[in-house]
N, C-alpha and C. Protein backbone atom coordinates (compact mmCIF):
# COMPACT_ATOMS: atom_id res chain seq x y z
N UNK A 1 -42.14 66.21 6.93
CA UNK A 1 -42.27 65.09 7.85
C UNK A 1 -41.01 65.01 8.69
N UNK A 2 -41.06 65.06 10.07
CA UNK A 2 -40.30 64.89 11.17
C UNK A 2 -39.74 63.24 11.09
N UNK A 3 -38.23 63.16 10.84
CA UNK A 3 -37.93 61.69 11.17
C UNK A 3 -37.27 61.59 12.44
N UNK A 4 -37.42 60.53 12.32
CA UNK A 4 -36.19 60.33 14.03
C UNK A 4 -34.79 60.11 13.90
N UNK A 5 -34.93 60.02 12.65
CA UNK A 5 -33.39 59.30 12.24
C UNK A 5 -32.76 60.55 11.78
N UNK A 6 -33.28 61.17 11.10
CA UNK A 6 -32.71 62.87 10.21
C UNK A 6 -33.38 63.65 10.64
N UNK A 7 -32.02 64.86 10.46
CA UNK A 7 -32.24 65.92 10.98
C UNK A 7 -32.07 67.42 10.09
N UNK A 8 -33.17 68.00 9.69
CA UNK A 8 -32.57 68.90 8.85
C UNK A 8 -33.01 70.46 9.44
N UNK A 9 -31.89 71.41 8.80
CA UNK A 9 -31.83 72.78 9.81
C UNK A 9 -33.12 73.32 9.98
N UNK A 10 -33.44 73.87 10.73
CA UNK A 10 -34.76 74.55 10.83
C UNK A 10 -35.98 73.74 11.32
N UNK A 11 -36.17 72.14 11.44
CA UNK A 11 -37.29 71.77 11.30
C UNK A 11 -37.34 71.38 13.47
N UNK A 12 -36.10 71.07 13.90
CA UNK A 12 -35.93 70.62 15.18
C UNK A 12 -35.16 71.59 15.68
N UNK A 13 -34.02 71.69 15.03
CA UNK A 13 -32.59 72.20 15.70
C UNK A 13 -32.37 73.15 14.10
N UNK A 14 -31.70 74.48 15.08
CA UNK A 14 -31.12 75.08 13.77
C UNK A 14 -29.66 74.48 13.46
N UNK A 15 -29.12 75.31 12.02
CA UNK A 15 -28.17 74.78 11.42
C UNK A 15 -27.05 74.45 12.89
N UNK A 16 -27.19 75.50 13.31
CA UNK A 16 -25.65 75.88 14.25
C UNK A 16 -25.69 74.68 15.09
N UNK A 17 -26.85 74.18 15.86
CA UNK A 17 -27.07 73.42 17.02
C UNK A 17 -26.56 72.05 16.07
N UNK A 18 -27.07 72.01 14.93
CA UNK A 18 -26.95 70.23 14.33
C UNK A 18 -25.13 70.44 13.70
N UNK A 19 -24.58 71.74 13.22
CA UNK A 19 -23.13 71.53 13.28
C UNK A 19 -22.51 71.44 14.93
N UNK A 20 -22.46 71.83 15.86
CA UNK A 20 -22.38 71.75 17.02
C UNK A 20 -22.62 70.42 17.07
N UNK A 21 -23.70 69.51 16.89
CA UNK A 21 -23.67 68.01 17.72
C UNK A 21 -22.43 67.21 16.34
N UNK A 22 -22.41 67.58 15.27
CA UNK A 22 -21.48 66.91 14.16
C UNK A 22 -20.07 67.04 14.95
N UNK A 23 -19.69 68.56 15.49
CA UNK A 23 -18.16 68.69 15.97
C UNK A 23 -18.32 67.57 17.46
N UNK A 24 -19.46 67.84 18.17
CA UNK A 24 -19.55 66.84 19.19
C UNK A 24 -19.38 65.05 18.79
N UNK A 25 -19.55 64.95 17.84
CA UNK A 25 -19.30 63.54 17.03
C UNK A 25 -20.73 62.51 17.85
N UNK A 26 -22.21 63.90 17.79
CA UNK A 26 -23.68 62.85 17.55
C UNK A 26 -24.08 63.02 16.52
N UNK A 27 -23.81 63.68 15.88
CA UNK A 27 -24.54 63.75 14.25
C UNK A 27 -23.10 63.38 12.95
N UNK A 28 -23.66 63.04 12.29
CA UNK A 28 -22.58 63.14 10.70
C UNK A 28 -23.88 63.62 9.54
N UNK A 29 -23.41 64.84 8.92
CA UNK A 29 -24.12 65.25 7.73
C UNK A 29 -24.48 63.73 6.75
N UNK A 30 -25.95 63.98 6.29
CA UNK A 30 -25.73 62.94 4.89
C UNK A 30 -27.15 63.86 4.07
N UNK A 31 -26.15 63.87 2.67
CA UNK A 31 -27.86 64.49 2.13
C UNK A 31 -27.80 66.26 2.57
N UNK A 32 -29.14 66.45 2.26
CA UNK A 32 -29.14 67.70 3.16
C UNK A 32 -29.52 68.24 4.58
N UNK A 33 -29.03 66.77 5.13
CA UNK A 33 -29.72 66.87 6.74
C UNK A 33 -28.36 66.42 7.37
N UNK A 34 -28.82 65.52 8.59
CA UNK A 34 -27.64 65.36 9.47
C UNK A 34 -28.51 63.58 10.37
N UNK A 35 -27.41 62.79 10.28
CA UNK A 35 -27.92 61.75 11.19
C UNK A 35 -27.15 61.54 12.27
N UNK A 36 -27.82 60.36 13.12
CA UNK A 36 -26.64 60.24 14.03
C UNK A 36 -25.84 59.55 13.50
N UNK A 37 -24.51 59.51 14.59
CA UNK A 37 -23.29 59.04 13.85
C UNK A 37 -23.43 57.58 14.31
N UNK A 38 -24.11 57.21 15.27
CA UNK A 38 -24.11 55.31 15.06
C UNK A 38 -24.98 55.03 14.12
N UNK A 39 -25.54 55.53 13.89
CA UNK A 39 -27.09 55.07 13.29
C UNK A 39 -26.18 54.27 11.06
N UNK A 40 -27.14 53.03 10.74
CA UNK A 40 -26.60 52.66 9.96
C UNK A 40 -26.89 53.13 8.94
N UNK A 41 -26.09 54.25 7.93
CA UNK A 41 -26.40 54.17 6.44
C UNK A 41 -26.98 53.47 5.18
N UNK A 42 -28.61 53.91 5.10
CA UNK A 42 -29.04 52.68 4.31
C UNK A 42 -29.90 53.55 3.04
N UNK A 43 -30.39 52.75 2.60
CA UNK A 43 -31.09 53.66 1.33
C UNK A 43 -31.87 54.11 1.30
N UNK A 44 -32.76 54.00 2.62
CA UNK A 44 -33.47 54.62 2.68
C UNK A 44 -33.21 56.05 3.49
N UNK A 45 -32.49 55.99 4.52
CA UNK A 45 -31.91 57.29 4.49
C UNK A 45 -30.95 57.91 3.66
N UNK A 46 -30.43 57.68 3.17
CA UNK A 46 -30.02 58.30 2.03
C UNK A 46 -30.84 59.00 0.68
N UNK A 47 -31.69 58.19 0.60
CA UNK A 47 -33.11 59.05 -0.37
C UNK A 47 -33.61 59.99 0.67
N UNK A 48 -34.04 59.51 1.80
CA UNK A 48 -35.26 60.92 2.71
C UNK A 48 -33.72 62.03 2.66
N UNK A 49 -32.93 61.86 2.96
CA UNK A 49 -31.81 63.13 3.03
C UNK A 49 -31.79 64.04 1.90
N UNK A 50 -32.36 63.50 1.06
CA UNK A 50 -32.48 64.54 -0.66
C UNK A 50 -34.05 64.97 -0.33
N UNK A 51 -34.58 64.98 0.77
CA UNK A 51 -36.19 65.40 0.50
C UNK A 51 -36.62 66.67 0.16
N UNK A 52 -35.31 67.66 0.83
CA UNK A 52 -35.25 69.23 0.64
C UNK A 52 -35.08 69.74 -0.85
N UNK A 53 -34.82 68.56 -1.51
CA UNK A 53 -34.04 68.70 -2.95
C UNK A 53 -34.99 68.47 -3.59
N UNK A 54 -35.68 66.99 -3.71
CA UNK A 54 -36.06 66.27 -4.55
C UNK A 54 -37.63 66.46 -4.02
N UNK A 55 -38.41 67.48 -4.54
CA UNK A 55 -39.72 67.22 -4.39
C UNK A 55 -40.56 66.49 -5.14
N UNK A 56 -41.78 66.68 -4.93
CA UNK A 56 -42.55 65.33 -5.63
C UNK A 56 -42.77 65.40 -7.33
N UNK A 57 -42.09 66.44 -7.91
CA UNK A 57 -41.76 66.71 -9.17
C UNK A 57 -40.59 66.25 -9.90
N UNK A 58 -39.77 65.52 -8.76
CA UNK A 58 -38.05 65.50 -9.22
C UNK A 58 -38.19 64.43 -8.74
N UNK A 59 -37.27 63.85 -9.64
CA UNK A 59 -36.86 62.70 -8.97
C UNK A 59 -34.42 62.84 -9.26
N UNK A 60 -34.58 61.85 -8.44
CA UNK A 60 -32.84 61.87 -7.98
C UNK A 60 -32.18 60.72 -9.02
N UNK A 61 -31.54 60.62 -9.54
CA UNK A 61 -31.35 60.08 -11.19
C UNK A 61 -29.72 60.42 -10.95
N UNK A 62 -28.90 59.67 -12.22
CA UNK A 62 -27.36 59.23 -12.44
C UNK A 62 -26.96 59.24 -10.76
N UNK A 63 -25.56 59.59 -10.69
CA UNK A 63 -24.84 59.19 -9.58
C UNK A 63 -25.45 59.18 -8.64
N UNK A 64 -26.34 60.39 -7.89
CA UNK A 64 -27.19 60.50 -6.94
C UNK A 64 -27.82 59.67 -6.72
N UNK A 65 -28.35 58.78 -7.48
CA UNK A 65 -29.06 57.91 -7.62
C UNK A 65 -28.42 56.22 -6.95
N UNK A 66 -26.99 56.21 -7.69
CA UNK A 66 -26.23 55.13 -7.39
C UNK A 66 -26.05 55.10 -6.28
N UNK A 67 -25.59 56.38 -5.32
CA UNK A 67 -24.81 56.62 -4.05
C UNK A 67 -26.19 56.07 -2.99
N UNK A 68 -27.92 56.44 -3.69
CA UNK A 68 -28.69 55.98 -2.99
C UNK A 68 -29.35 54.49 -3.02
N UNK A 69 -28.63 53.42 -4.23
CA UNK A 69 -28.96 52.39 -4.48
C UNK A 69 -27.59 51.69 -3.30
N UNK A 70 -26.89 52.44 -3.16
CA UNK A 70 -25.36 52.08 -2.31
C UNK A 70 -24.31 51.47 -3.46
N UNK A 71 -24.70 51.85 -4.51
CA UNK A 71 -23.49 51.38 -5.79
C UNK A 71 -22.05 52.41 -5.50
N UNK A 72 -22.64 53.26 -4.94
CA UNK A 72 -20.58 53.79 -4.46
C UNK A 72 -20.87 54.22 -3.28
N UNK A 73 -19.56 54.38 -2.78
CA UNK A 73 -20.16 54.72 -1.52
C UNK A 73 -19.94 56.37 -0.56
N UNK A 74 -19.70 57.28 -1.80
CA UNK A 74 -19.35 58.05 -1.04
C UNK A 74 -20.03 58.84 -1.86
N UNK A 75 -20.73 60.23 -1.07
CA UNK A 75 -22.06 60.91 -1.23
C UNK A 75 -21.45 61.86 -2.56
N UNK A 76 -22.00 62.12 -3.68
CA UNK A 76 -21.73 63.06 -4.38
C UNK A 76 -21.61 64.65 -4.28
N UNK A 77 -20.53 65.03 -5.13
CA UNK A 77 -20.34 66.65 -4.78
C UNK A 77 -21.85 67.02 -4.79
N UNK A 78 -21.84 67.31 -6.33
CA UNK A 78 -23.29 67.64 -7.07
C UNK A 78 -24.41 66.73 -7.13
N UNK A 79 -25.49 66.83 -6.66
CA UNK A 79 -26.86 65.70 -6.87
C UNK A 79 -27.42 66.01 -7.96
N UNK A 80 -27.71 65.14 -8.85
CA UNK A 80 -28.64 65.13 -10.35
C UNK A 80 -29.92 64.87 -10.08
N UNK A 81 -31.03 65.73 -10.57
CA UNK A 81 -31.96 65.94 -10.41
C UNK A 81 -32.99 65.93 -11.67
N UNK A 82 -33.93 65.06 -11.71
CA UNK A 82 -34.33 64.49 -13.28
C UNK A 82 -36.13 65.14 -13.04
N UNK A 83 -36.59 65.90 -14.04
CA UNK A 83 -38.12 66.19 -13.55
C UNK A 83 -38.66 65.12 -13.85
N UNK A 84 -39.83 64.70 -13.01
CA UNK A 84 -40.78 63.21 -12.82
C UNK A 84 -41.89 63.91 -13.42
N UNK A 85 -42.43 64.91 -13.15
CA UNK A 85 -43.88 65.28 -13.54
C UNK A 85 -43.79 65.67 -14.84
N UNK A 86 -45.38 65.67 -15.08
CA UNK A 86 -45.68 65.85 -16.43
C UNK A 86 -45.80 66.83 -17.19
N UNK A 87 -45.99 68.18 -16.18
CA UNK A 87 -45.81 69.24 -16.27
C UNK A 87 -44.52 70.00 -15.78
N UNK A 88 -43.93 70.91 -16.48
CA UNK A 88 -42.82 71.87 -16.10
C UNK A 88 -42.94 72.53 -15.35
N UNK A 89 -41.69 72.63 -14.30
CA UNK A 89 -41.73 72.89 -12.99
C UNK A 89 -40.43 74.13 -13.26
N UNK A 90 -40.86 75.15 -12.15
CA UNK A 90 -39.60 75.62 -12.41
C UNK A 90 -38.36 75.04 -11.24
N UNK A 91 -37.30 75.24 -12.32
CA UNK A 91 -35.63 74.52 -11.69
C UNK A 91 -35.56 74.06 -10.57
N UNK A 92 -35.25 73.37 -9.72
CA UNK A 92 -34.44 73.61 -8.26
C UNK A 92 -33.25 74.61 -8.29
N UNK A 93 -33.01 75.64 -7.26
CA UNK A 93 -31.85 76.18 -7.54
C UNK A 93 -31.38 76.25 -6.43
N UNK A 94 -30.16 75.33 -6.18
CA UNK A 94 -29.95 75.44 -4.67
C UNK A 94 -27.71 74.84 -5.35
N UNK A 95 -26.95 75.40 -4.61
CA UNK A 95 -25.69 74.92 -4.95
C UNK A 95 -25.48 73.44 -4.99
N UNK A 96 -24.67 73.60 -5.82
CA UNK A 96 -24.58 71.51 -5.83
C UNK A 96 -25.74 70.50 -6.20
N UNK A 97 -26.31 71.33 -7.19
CA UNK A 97 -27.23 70.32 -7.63
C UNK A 97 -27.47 70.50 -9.28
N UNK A 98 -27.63 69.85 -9.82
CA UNK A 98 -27.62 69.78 -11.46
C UNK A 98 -29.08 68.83 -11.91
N UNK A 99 -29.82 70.35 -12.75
CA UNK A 99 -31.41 69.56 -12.71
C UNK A 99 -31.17 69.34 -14.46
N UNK A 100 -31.89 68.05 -14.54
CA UNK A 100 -31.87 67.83 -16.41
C UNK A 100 -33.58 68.06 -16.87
N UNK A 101 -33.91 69.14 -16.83
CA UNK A 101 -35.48 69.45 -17.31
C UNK A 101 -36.32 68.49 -18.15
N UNK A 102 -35.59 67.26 -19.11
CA UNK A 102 -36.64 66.18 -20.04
C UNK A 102 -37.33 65.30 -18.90
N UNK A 103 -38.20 65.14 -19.02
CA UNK A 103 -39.19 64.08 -18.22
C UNK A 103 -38.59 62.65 -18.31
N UNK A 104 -38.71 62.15 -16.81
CA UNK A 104 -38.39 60.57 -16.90
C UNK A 104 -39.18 59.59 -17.42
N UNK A 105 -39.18 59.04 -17.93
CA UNK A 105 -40.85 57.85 -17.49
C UNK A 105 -40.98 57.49 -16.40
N UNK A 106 -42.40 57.25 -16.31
CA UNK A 106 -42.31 56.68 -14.73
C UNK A 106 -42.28 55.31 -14.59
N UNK A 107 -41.97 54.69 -15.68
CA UNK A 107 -41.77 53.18 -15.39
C UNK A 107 -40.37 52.99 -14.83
N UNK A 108 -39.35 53.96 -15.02
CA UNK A 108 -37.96 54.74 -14.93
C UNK A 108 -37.78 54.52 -13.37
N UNK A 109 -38.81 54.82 -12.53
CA UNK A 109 -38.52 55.32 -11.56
C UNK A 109 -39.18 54.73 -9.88
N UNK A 110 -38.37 54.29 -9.36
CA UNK A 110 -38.95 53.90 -7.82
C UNK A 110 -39.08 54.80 -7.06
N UNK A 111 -39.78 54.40 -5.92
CA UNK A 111 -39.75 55.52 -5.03
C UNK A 111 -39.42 54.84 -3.53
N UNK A 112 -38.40 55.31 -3.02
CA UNK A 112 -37.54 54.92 -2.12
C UNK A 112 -38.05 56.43 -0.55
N UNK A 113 -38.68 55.61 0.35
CA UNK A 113 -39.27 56.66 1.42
C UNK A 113 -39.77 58.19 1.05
N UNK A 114 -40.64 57.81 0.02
CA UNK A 114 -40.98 58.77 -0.27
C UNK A 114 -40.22 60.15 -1.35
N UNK A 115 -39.29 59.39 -2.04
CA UNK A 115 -38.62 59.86 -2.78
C UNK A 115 -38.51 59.15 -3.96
N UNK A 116 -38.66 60.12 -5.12
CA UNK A 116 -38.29 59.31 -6.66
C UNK A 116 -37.20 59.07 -6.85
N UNK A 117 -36.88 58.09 -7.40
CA UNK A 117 -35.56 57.80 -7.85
C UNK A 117 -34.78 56.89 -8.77
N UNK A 118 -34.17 56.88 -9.66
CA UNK A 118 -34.55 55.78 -10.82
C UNK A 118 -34.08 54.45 -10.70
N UNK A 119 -34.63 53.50 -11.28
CA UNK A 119 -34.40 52.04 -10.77
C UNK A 119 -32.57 51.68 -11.47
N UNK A 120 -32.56 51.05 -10.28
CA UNK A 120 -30.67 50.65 -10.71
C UNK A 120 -30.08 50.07 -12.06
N UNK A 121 -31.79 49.42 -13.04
CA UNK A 121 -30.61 49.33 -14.20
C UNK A 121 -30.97 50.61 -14.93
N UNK A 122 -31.97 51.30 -14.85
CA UNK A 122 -31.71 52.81 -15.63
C UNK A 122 -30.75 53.77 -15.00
N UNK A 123 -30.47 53.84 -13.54
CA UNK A 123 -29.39 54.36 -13.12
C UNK A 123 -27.86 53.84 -13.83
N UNK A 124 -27.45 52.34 -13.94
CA UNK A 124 -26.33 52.27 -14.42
C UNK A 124 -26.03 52.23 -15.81
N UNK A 125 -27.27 51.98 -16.40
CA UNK A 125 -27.28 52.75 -17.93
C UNK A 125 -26.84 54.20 -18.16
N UNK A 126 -27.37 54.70 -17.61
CA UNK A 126 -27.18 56.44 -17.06
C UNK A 126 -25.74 56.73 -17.04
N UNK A 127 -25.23 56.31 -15.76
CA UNK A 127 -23.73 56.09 -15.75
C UNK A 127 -22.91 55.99 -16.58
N UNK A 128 -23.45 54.53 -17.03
CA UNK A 128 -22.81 53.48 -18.53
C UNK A 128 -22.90 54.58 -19.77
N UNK A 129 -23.05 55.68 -19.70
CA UNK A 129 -23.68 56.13 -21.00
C UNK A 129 -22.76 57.81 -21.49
N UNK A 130 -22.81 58.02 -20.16
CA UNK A 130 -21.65 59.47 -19.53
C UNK A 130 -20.39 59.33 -20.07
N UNK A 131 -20.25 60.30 -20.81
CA UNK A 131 -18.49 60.51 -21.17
C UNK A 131 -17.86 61.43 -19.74
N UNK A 132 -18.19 61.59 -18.95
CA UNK A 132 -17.51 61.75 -17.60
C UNK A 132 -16.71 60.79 -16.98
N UNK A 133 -15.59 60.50 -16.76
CA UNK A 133 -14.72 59.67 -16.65
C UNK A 133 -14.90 59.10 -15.08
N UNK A 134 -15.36 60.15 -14.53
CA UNK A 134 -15.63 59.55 -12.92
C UNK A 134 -17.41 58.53 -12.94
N UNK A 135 -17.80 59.43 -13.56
CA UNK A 135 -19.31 58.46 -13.84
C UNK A 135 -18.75 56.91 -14.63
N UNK A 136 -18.12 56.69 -15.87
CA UNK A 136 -17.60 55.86 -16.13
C UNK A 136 -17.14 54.66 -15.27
N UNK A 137 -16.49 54.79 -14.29
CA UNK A 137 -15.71 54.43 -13.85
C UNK A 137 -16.57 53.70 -12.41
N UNK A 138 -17.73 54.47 -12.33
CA UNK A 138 -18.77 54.19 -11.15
C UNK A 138 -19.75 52.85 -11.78
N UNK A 139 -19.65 53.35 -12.86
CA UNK A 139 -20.17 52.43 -13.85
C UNK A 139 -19.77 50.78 -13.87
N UNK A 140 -18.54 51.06 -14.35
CA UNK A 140 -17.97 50.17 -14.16
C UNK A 140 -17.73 48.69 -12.98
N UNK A 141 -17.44 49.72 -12.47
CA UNK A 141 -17.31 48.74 -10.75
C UNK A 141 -18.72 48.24 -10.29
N UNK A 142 -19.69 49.44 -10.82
CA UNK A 142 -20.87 48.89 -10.28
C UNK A 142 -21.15 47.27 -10.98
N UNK A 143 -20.95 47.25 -12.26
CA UNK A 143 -21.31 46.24 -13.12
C UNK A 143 -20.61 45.21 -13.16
N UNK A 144 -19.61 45.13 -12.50
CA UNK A 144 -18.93 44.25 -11.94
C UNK A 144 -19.18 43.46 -10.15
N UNK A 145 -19.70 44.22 -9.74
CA UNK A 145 -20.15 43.83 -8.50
C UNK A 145 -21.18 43.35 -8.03
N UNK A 146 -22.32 43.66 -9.17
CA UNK A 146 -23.37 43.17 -9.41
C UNK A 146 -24.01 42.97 -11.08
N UNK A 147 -23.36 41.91 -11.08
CA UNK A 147 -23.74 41.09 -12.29
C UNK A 147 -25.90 41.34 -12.39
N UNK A 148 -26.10 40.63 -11.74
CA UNK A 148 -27.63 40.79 -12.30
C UNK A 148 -28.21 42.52 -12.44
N UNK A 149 -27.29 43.61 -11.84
CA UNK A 149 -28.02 44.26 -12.30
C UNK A 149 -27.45 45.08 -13.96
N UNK A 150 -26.58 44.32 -14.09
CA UNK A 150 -25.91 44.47 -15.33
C UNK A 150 -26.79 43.86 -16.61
N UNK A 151 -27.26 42.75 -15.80
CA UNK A 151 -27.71 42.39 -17.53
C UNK A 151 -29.23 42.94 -17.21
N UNK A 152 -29.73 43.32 -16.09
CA UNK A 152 -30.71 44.02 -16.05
C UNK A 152 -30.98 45.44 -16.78
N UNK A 153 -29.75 46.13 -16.95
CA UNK A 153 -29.45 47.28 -17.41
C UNK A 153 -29.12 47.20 -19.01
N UNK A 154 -28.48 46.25 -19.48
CA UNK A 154 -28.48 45.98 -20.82
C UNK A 154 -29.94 44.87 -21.54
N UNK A 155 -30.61 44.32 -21.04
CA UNK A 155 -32.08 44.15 -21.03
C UNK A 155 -32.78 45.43 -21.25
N UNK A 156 -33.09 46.58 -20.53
CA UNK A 156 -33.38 47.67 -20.62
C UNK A 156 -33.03 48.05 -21.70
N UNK A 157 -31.65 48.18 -22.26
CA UNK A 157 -31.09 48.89 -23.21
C UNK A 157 -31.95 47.78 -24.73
N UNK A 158 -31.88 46.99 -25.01
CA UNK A 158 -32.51 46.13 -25.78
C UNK A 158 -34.20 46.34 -25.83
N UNK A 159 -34.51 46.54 -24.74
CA UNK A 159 -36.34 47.23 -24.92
C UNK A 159 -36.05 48.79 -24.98
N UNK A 160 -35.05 49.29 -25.31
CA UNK A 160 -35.00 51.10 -25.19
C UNK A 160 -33.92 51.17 -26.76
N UNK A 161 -34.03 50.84 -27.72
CA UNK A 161 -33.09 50.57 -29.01
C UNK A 161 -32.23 52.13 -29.38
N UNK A 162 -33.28 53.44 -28.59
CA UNK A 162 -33.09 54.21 -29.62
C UNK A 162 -32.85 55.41 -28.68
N UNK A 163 -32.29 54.85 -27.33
CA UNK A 163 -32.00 55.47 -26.38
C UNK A 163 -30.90 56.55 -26.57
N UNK A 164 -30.54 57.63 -26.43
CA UNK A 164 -29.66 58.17 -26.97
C UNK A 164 -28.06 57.59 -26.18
N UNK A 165 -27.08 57.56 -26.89
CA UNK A 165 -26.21 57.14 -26.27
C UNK A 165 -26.61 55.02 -26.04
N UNK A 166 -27.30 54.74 -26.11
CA UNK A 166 -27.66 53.56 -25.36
C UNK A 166 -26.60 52.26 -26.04
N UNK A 167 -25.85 52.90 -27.46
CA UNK A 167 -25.04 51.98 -27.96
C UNK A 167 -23.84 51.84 -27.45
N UNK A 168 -23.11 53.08 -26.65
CA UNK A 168 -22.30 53.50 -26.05
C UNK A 168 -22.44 52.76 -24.54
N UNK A 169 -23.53 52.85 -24.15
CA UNK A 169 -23.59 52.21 -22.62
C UNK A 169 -23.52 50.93 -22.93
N UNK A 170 -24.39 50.04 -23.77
CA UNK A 170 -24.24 49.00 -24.18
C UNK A 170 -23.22 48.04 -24.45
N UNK A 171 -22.04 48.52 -25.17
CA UNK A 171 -20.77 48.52 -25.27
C UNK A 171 -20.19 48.50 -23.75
N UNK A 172 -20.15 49.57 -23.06
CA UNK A 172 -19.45 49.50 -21.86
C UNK A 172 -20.01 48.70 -20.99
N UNK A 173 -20.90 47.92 -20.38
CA UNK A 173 -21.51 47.19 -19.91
C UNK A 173 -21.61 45.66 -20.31
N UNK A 174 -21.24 45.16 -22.11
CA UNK A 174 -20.96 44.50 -22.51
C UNK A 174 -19.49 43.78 -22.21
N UNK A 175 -18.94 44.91 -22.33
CA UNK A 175 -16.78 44.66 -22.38
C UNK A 175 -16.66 44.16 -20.66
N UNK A 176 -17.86 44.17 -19.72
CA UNK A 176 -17.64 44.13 -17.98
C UNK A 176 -17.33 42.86 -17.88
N UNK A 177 -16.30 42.66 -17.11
CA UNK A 177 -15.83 40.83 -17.12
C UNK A 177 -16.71 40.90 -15.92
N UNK A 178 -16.97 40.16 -15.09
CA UNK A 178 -16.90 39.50 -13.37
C UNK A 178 -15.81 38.49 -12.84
N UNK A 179 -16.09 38.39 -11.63
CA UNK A 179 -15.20 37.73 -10.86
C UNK A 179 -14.86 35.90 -11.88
């Protein structure tokens, strides 16, 4: 699907022409496409920009996920990639992307312009749950900045008892002061 807003290589303009308008300062990369550079960063472009990635088998899960809820704000190296379907798909294999092959639920998961993607308190559970110190830490701030989706996320964790890790996120999401 042709947007007006994104632009990805091959479908309008090849790669060269859409780096060419980026050095011209009309486009800025987001995702695996390119927008314009006034145009406002929102979540929903930010999900259609993973469309090359995230087919209707995948859905976009942990940080990837946050950066598209707008819980941080700056686009991830690597995008995490969670299979949605019910059947096994083979991998995505493309650089900078990290696929976790167990199935999501789909109660797990919204779909944001046509893209899966998991709802913000299973995303900051996700986070909350990572011994990765930068995920941690995304975690963190997120749950501080938005209180309701904190206890939304530890709610979750209380209907999910046996979640792996979920005592660990629980804990870290618990210890979150607010303002």
């Amino acid at each position: 699907m042709v947007s007006p807003f994104l632009y990805f290589p091959g479908e309008r303009l090849s790669l060269s022409e859409l780096t060419a308008a980026c050095l011209d300062g009309l486009l800025t990369p987001i995702g695996e496409g390119f927008m314009p550079a006034d145009a406002v960063e929102t979540a929903w472009m930010r999900a259609r920009s993973l469309a090359p990635l995230a087919s209707d088998r995948w859905a976009v899960v942990r940080v990837s996920a946050a950066w598209v809820h707008g819980a941080i704000a700056s686009e991830p190296v690597r995008h995490h990639l969670q299979r949605a379907s019910a059947v096994r798909v083979r991998p995505v294999r493309a650089a900078g992307v990290v696929v976790h092959d167990v199935r999501i639920p789909p109660g797990d998961v919204v779909t944001i312009a046509g893209i899966r993607v998991t709802t913000p308190e299973r995303t900051l559970v996700d986070l909350a749950r990572s011994l990765d110190a930068d995920d941690l830490a995304d975690a963190l701030r997120w749950a501080r900045a938005a209180p309701d989706v904190r206890d939304d996320a530890r709610a979750w964790l209380a209907r999910h008892p046996r979640f792996p890790y979920g005592r660990r996120a629980d804990d870290v999401l618990a210890g979150v002061r607010t303002r």
